[in-house]
Protein backbone atom coordinates (compact mmCIF):
# COMPACT_ATOMS: atom_id res chain seq x y z
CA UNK A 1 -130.04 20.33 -24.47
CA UNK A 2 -130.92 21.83 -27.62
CA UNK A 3 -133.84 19.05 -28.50
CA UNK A 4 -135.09 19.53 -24.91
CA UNK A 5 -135.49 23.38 -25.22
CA UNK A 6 -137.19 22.37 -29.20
CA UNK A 7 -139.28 20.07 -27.09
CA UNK A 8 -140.85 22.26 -24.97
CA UNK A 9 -141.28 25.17 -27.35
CA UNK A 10 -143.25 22.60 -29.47
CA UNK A 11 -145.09 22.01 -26.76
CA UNK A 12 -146.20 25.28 -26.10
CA UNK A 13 -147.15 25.98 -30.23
CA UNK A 14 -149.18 22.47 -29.52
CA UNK A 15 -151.26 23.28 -26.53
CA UNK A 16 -151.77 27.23 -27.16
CA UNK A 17 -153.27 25.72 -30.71
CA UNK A 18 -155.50 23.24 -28.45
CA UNK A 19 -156.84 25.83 -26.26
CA UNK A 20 -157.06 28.85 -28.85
CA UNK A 21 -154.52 31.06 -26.88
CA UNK A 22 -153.99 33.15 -29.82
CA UNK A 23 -157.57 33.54 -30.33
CA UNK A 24 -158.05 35.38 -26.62
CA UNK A 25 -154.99 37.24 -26.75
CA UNK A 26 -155.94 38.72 -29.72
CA UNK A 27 -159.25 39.64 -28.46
CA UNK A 28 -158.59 40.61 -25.35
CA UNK A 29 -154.94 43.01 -26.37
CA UNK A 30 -155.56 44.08 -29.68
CA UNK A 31 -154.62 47.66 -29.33
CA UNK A 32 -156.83 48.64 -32.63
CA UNK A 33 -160.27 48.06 -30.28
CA UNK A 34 -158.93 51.03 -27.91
CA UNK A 35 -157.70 53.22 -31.24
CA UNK A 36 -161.11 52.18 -32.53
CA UNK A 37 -163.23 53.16 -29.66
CA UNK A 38 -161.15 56.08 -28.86
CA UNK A 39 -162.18 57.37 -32.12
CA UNK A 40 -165.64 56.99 -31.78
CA UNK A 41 -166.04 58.89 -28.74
CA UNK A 42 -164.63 61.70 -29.90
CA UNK A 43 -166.12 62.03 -33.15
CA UNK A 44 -169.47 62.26 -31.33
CA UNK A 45 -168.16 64.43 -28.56
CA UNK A 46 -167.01 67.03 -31.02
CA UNK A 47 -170.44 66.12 -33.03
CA UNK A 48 -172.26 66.98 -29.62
CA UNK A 49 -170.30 69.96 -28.62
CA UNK A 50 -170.68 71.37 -32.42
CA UNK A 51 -174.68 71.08 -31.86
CA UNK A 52 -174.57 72.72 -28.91
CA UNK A 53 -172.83 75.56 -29.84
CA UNK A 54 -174.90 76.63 -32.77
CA UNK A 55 -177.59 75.95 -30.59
CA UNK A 56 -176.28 78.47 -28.23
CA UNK A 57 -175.34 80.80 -30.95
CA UNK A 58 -178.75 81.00 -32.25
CA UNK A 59 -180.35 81.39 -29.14
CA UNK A 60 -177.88 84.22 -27.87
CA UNK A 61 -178.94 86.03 -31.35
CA UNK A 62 -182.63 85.60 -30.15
CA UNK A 63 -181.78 86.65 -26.45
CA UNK A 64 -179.79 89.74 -27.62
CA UNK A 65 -182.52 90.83 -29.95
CA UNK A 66 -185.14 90.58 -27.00
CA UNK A 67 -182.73 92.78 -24.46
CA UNK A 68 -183.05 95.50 -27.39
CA UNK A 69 -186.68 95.50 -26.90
CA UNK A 70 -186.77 95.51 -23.57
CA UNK A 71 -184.46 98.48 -23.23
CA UNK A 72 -186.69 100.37 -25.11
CA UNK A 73 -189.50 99.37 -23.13
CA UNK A 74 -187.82 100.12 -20.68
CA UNK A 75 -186.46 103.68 -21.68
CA UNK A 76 -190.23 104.27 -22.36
CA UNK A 77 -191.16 103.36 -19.14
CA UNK A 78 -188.35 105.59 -17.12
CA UNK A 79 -189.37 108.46 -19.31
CA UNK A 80 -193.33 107.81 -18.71
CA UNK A 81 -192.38 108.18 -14.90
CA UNK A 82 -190.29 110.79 -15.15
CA UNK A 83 -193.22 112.87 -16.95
CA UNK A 84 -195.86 111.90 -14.29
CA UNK A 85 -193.44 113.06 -11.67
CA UNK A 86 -193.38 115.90 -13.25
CA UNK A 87 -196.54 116.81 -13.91
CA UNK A 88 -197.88 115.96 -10.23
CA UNK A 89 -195.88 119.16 -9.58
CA UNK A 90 -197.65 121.39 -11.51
CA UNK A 91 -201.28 122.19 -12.25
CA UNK A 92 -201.39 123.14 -15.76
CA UNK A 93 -199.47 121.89 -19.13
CA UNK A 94 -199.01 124.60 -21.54
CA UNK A 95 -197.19 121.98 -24.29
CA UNK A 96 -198.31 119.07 -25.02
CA UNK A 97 -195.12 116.77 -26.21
CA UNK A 98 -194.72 112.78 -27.52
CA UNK A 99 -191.57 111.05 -27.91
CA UNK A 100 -190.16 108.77 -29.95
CA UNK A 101 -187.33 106.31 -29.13
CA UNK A 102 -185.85 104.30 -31.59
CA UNK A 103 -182.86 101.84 -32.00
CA UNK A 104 -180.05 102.56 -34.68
CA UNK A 105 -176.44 101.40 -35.29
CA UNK A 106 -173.03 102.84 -35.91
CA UNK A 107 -172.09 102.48 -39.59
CA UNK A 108 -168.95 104.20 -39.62
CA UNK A 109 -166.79 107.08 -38.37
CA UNK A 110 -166.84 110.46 -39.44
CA UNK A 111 -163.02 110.74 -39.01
CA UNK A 112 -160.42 108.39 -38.14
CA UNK A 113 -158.80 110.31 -35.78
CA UNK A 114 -161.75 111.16 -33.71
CA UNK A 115 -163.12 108.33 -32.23
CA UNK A 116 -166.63 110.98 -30.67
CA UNK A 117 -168.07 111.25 -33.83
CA UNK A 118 -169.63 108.62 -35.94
CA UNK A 119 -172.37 108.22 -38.64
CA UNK A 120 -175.71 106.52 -37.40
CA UNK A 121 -178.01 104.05 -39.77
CA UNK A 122 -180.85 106.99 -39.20
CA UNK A 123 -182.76 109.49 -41.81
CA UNK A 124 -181.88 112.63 -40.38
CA UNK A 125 -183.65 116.14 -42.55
CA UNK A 126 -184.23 118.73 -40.13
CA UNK A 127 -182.23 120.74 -38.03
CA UNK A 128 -183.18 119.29 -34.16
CA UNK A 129 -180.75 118.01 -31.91
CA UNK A 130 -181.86 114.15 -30.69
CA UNK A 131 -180.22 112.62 -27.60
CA UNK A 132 -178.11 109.62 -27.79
CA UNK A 133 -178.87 106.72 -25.21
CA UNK A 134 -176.32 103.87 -24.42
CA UNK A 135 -178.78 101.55 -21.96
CA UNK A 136 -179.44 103.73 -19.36
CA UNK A 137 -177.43 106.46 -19.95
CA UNK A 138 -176.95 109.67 -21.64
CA UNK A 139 -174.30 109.31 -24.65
CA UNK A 140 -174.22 112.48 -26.51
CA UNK A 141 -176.46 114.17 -29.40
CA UNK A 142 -177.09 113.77 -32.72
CA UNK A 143 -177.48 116.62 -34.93
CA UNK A 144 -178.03 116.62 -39.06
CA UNK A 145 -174.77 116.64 -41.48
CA UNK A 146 -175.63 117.17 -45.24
CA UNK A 147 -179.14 115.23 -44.60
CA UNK A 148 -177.19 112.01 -42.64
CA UNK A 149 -177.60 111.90 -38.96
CA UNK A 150 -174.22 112.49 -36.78
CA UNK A 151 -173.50 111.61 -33.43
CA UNK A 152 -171.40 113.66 -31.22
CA UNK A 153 -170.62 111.44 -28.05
CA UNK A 154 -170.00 112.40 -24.30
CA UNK A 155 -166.16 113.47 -25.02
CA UNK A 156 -166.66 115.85 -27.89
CA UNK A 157 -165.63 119.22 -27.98
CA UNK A 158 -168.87 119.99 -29.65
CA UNK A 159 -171.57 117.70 -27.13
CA UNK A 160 -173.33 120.20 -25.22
CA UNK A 161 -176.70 119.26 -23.04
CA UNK A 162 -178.04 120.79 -19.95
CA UNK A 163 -177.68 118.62 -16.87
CA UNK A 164 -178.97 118.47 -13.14
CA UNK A 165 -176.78 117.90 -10.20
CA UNK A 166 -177.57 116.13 -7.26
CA UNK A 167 -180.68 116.39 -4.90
CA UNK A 168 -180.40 120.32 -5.41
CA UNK A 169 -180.70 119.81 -8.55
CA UNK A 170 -178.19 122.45 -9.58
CA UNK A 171 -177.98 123.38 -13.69
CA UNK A 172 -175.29 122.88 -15.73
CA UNK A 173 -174.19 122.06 -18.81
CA UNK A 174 -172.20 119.13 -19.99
CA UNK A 175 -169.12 120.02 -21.82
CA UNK A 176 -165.96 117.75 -23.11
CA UNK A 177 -162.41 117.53 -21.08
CA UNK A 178 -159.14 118.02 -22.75
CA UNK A 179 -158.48 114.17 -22.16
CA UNK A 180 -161.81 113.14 -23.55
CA UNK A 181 -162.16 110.76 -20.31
CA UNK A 182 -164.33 112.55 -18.26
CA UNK A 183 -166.91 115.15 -18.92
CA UNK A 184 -167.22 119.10 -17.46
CA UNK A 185 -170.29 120.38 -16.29
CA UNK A 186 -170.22 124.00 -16.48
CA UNK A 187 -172.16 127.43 -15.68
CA UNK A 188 -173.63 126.05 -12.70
CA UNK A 189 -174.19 128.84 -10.13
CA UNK A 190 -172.47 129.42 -7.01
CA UNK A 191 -174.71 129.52 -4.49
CA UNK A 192 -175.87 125.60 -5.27
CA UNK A 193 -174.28 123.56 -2.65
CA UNK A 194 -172.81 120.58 -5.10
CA UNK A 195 -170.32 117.87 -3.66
CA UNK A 196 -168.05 115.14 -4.69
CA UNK A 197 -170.29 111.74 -5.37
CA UNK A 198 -173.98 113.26 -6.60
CA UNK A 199 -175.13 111.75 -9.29
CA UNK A 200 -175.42 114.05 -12.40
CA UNK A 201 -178.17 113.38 -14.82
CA UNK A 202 -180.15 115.38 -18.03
CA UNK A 203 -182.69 118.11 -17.03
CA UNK A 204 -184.90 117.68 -20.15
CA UNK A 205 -184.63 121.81 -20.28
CA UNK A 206 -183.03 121.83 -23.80
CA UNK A 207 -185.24 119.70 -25.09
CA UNK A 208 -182.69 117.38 -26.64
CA UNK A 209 -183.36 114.26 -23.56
CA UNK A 210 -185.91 113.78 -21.19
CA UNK A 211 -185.45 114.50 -17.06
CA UNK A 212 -183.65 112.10 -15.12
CA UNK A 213 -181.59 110.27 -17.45
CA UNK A 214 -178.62 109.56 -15.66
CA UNK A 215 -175.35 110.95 -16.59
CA UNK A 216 -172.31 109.94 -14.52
CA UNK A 217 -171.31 111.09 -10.83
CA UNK A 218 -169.18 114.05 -9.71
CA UNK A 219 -165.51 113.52 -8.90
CA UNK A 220 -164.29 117.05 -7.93
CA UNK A 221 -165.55 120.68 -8.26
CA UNK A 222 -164.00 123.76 -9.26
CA UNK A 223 -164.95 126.89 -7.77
CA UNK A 224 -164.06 130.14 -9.53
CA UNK A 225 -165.81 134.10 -8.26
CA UNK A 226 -169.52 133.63 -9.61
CA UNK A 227 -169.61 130.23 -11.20
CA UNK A 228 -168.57 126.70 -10.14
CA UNK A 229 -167.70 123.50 -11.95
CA UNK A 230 -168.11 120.19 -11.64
CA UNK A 231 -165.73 116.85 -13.23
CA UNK A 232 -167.67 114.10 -14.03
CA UNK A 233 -166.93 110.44 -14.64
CA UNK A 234 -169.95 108.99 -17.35
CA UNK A 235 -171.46 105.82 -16.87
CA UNK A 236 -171.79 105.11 -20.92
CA UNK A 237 -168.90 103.73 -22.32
CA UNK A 238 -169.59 104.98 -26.12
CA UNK A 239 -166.43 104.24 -27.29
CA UNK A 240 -167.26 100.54 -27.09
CA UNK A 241 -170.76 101.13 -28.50
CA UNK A 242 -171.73 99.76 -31.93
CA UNK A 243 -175.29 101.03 -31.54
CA UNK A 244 -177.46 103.41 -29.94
CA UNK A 245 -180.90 104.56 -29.37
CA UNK A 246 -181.91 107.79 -30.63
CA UNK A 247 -184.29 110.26 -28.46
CA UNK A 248 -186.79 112.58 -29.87
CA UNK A 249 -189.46 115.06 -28.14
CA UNK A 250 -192.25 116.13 -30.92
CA UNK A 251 -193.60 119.26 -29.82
CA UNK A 252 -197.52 119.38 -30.47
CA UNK A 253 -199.89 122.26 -30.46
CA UNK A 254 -200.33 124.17 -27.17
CA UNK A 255 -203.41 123.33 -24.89
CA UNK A 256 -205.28 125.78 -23.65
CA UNK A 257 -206.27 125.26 -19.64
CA UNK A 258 -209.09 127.63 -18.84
CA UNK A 259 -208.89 129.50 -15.65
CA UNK A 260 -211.00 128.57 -12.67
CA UNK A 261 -213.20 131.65 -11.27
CA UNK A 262 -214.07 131.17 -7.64
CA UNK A 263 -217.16 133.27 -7.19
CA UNK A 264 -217.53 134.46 -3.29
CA UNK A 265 -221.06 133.53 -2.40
CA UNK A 266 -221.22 135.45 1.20
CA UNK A 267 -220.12 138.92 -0.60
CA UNK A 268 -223.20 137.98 -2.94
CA UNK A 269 -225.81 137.24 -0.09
CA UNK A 270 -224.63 140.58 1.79
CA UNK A 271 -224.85 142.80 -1.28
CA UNK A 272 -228.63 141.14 -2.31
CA UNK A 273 -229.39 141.97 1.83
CA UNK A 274 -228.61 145.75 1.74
CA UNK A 275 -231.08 148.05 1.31
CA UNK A 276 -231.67 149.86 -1.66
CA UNK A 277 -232.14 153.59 -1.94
């Protein structure tokens, strides 16, 4: 039994050496080829994806970087609007006024546990308050600390700007709420019919933004004997902001309009008709 069972296992050492069995198995099973090819593709998968992302990275930096300019373009344009609006409405300037928009960051708070006020990458020397713009929106002012330039966001106790309300246009002005939240417009007269949902945004009368930049929208109204007030929720989220642009209005030398005389011809022609004496 034993030879017969050596027989045929010599038999199958003799024939799988004839055919080159070991030669096919080893091609076709060799688990190193998988290992092998496994590794390749994903050494040039993470290759590819590694391209691609600095690719994206560095065309993100370029996209972000274009927004910026087009926000100020467009800030310009929304304020060129605004100022032809404006002055279809009346017949004479007695000011003329430029302005001057330009794009700063945040370097740093002014105190750690005030998260309203921080320090802006800007030259500020004089003594005029600029308005702060987050996109669209009205963020707060700037005004000069020891010759660097301070921003006092919407939340401050000390962020004051005059404000419109809804398509009365009744006056305000925008003051901080104990929470820091929301923002309080104040003073506004009683007799202006306001309501819950108007959008609130800067009247330009204090010189510190330009008309129609928006503000936020009303959420309830206080009424007291002679005044009312209004609580507003802001559309800019400064807290999150790690730059700004700035607004300034240059005030130029005053134009003089000359008045229009309309002479009245027909009291001439009857005066040159009477008779003299």
């Amino acid at each position: 039994m034993n030879k017969f069972l050596f027989f045929l296992l010599f038999l199958a050492v003799t024939l799988g050496y004839l055919f080159d069995l070991d030669q096919v198995i080893a091609r076709n099973f060799n688990p190193f080829n998988g290992i092998k090819q496994f590794y390749v593709e994903t050494i040039v998968s993470v290759q590819t994806k590694t391209e691609r992302y600095f690719n994206q990275t560095t065309q993100i930096e370029s996209l972000q970087k274009e927004n910026e300019e087009l926000k100020n373009y467009k800030l310009q344009y929304l304020n060129s609007k605004n100022k032809l609006d404006n002055l279809l409405d009346t017949l004479d300037a007695p000011n003329s006024t430029t302005e001057q928009i330009k794009f700063t960051r945040v370097l740093s708070y002014v105190n750690f546990d005030n998260f309203t006020k921080v320090w802006l990458d800007l030259e500020k020397k004089d003594n005029s308050i600029l308005g702060v713009i987050s996109q669209e929106f009205a963020a707060g002012i700037v005004v000069n600390q020891d010759g660097k330039a301070k921003a006092l966001l919407n939340g401050n106790e000390k962020c004051n700007y005059s404000i419109f309300i809804g398509e009365n246009k009744a006056p305000g002005i925008i003051h901080a709420t104990k929470d820091r939240q929301n923002l309080v417009a104040k003073y506004i007269p009683i007799w202006f019919d306001i309501k819950e949902g108007d959008e609130v945004i800067t009247s330009g009368m204090d010189n510190i933004f330009f008309e129609g930049l928006k503000v936020g929208k009303v959420i309830s109204i206080k009424k007291k004997q002679d005044i009312q007030e209004a609580i507003i929720t802001p559309y800019a989220k400064v807290l999150k902001q790690k730059s700004f642009f700035v607004y300034k209005k240059i005030q130029n030398k005053k134009i003089k309009v000359k008045n229009l005389v309309i002479k009245d011809t027909k009291k001439e022609e009857d005066s040159k008709k009477k008779p003299t004496k």
